[in-house]
PDB file of N, CA and C in Angstrom:
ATOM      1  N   UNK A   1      85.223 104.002  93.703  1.00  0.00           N
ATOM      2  CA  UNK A   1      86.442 103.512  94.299  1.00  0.00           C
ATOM      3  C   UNK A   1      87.233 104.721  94.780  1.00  0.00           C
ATOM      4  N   UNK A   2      87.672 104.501  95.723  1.00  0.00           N
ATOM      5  CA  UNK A   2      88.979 105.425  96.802  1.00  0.00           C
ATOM      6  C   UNK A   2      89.855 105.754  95.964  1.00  0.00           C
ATOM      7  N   UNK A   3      90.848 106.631  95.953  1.00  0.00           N
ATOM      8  CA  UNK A   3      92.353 106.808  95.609  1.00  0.00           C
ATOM      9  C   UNK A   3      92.911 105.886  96.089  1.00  0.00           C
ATOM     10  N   UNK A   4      92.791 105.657  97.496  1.00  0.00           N
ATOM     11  CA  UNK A   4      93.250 104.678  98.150  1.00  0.00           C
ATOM     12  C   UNK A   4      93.534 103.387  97.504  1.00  0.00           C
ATOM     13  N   UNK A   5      92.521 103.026  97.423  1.00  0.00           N
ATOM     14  CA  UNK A   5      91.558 101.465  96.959  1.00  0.00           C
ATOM     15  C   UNK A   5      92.183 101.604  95.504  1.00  0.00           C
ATOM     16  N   UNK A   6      91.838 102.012  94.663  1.00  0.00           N
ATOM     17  CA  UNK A   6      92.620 102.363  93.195  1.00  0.00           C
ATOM     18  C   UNK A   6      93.764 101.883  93.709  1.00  0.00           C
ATOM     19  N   UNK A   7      94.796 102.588  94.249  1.00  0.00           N
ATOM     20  CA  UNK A   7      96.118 102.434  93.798  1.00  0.00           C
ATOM     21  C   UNK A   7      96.574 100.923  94.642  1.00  0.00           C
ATOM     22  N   UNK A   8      95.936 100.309  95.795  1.00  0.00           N
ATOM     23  CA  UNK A   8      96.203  99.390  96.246  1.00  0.00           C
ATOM     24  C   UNK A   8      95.808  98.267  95.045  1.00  0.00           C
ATOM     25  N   UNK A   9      94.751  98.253  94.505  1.00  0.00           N
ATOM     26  CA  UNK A   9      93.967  97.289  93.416  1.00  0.00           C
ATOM     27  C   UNK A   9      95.094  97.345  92.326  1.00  0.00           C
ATOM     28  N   UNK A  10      95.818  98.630  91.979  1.00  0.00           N
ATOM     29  CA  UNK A  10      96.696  98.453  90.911  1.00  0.00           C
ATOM     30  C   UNK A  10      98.105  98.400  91.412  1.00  0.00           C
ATOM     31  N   UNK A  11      98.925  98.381  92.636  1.00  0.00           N
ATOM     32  CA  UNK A  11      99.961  97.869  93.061  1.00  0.00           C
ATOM     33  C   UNK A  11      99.487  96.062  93.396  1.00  0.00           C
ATOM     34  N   UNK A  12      98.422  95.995  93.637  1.00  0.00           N
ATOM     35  CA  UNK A  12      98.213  94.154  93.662  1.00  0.00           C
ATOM     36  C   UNK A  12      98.383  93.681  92.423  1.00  0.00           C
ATOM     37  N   UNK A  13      97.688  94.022  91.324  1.00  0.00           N
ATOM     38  CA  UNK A  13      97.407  93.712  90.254  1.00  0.00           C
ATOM     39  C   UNK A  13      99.023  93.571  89.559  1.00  0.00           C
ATOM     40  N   UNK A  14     100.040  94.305  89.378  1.00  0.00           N
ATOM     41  CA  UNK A  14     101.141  94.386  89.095  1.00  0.00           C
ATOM     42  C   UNK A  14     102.176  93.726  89.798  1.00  0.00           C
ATOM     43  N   UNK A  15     102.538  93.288  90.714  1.00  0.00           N
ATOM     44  CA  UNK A  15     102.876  93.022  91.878  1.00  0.00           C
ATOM     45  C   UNK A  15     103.406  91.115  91.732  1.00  0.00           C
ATOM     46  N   UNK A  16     104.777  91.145  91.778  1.00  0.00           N
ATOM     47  CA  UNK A  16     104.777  89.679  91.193  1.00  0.00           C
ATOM     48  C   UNK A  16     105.069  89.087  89.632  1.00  0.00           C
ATOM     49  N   UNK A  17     105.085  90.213  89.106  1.00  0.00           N
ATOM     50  CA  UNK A  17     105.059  90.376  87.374  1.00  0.00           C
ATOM     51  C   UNK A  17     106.450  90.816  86.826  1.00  0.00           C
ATOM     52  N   UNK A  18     107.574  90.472  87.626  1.00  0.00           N
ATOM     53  CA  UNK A  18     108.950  90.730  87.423  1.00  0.00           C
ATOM     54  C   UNK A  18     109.034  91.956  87.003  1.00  0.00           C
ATOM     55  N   UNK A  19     110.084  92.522  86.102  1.00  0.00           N
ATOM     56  CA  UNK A  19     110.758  93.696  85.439  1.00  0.00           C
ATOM     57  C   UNK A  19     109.258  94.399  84.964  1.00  0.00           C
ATOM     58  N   UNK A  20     109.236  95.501  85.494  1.00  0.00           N
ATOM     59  CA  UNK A  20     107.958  96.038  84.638  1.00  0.00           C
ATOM     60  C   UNK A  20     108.015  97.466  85.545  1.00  0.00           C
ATOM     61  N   UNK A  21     107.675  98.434  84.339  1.00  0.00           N
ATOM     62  CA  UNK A  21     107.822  99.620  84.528  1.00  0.00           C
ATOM     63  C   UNK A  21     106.289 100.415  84.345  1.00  0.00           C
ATOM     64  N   UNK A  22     105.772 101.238  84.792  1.00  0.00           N
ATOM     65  CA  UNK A  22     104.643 101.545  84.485  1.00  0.00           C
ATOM     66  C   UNK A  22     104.399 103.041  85.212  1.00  0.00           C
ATOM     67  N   UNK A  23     103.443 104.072  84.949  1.00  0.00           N
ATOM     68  CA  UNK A  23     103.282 105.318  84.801  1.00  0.00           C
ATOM     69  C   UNK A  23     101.987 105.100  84.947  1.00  0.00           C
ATOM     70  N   UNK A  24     101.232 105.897  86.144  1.00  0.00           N
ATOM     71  CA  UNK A  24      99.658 106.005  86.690  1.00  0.00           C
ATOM     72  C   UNK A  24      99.540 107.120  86.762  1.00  0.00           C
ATOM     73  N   UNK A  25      98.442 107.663  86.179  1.00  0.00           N
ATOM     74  CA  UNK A  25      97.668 109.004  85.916  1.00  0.00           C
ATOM     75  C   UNK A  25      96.397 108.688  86.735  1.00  0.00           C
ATOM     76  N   UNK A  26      96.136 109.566  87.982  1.00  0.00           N
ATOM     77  CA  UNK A  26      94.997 109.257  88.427  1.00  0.00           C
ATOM     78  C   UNK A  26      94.429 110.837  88.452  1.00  0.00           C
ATOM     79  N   UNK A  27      92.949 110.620  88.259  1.00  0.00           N
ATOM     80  CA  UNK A  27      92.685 112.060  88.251  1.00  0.00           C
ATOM     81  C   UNK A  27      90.819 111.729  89.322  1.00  0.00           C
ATOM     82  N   UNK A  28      91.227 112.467  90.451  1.00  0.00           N
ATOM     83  CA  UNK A  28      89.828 112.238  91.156  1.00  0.00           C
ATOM     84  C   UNK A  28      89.563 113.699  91.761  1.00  0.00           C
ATOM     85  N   UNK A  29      88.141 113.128  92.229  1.00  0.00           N
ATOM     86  CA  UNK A  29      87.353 114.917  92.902  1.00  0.00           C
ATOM     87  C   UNK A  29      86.796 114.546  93.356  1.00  0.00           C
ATOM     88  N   UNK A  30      85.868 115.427  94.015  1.00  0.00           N
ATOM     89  CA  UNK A  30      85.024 115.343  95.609  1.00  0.00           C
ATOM     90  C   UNK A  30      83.965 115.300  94.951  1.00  0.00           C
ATOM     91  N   UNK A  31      83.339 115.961  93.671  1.00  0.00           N
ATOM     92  CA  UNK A  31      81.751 115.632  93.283  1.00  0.00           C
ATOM     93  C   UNK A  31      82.062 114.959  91.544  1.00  0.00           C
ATOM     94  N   UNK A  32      81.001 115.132  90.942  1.00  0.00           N
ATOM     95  CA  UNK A  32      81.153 114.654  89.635  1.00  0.00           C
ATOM     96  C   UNK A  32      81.392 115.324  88.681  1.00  0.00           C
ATOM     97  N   UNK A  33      80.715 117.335  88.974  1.00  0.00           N
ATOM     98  CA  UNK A  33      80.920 118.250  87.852  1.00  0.00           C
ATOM     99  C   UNK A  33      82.840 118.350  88.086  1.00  0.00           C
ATOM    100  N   UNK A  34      82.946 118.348  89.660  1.00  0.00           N
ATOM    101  CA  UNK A  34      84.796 118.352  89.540  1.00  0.00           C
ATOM    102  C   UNK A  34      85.385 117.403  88.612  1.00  0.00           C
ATOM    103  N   UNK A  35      84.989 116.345  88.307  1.00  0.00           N
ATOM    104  CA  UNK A  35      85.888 114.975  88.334  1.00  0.00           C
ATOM    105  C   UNK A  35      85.602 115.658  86.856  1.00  0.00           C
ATOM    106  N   UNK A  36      84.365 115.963  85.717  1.00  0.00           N
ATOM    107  CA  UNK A  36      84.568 116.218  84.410  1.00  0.00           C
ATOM    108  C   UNK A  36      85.019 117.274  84.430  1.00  0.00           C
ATOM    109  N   UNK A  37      85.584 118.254  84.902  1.00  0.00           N
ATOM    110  CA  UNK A  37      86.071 119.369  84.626  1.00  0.00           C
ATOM    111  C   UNK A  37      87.421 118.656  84.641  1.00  0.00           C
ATOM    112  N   UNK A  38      88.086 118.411  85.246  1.00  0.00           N
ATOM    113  CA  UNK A  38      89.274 117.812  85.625  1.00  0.00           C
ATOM    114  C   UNK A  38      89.599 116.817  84.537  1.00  0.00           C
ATOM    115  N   UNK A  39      88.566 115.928  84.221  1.00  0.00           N
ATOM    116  CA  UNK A  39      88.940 115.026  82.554  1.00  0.00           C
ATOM    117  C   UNK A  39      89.010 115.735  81.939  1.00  0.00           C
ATOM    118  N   UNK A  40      87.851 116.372  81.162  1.00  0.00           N
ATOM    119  CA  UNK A  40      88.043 116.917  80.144  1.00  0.00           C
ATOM    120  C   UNK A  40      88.957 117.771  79.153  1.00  0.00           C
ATOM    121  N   UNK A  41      89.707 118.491  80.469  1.00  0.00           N
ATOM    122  CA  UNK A  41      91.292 118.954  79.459  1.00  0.00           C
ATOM    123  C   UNK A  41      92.398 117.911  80.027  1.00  0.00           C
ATOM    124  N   UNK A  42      92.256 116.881  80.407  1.00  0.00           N
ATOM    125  CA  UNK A  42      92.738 115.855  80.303  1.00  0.00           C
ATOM    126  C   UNK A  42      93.448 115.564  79.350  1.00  0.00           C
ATOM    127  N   UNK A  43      92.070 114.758  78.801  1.00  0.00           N
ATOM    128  CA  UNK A  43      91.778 113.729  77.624  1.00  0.00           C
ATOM    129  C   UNK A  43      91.962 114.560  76.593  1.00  0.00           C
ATOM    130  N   UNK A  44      91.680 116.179  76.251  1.00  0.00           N
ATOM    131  CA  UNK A  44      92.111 117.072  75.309  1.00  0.00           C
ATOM    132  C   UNK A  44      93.674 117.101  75.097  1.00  0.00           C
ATOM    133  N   UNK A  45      94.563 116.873  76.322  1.00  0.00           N
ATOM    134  CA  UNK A  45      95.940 117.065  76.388  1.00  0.00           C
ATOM    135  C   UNK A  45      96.521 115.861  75.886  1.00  0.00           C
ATOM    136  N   UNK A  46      95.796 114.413  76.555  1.00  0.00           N
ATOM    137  CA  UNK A  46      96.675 113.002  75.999  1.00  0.00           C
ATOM    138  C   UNK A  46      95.530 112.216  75.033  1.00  0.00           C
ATOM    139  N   UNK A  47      95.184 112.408  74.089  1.00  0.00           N
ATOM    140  CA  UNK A  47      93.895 112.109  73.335  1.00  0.00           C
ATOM    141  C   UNK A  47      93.751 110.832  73.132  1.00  0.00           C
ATOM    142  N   UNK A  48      94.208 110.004  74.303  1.00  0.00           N
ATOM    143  CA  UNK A  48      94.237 108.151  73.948  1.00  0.00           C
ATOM    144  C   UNK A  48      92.594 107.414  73.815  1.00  0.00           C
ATOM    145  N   UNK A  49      92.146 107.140  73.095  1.00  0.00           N
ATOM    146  CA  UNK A  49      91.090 106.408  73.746  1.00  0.00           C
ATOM    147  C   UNK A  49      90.240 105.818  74.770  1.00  0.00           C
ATOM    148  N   UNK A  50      90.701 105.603  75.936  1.00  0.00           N
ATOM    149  CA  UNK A  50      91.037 105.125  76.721  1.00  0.00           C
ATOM    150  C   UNK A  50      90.151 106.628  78.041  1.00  0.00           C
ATOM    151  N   UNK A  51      91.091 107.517  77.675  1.00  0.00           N
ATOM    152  CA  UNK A  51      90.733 108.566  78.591  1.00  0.00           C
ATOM    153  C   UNK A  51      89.162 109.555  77.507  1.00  0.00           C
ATOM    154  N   UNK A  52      89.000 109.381  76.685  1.00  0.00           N
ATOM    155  CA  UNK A  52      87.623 109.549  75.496  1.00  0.00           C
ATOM    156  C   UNK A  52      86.827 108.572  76.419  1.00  0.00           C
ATOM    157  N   UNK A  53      86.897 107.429  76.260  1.00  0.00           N
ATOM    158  CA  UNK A  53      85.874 106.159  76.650  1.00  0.00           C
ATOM    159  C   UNK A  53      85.242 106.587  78.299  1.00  0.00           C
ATOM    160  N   UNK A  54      86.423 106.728  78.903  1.00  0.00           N
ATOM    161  CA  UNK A  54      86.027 107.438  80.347  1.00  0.00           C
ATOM    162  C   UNK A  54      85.120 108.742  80.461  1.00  0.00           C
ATOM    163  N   UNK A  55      85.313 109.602  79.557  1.00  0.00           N
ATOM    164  CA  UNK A  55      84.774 110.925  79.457  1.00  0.00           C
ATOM    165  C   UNK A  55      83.268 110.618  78.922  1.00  0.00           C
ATOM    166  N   UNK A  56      83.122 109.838  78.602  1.00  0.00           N
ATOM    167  CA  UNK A  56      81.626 109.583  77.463  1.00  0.00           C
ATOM    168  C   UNK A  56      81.318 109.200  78.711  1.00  0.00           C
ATOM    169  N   UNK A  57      81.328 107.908  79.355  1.00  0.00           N
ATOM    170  CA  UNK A  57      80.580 107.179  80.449  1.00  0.00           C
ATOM    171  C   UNK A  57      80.624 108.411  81.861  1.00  0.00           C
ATOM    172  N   UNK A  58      81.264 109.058  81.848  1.00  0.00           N
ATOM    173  CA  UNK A  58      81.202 110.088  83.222  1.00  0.00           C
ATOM    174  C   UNK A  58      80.052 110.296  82.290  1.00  0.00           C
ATOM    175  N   UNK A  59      79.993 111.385  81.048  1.00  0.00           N
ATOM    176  CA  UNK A  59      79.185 112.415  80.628  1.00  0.00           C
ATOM    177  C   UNK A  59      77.603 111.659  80.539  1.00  0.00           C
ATOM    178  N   UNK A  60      77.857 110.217  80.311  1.00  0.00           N
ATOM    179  CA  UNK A  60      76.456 109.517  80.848  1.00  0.00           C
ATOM    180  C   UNK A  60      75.796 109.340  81.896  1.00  0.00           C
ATOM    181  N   UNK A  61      77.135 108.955  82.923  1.00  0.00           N
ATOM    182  CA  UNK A  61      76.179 109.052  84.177  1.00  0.00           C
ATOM    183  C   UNK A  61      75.723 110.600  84.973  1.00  0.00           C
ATOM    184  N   UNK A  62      76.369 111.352  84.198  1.00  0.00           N
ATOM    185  CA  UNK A  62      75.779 112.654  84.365  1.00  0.00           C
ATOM    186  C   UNK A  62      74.427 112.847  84.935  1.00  0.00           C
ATOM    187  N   UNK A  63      74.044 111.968  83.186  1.00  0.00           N
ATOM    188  CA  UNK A  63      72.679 112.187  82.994  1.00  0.00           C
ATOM    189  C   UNK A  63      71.636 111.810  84.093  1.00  0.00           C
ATOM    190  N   UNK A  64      71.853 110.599  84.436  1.00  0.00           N
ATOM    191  CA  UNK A  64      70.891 109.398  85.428  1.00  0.00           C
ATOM    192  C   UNK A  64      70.622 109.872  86.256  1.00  0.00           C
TER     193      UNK A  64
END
């Protein structure tokens, strides 16, 4: 998915849902070793689950 496409999918998704406040962290790159370099002190900095779960499945499709 785009940056683009992302943030349109999550301004739709929200959109209509009255009072609501919300904070988007997007983190993208041009290949895949960028995009884990770029998580990885991420997810070291905000240690939610959430950004872990993402880091495992990048570090899988690594593999394929």
């Amino acid at each position: 998915m785009s940056p683009a496409n992302a943030i349109n999918y999550l301004a739709n998704k929200i959109r209509g849902t009255g009072n609501m406040s919300a904070v988007v962290l997007m983190i993208c790159a041009k290949t895949h070793n960028e995009f884990i370099q770029h998580l990885t002190p991420f997810s070291a900095v905000l240690p939610l689950s959430v950004f872990s779960q993402v880091t495992r499945m990048a570090k899988t499709a690594e593999r394929l």
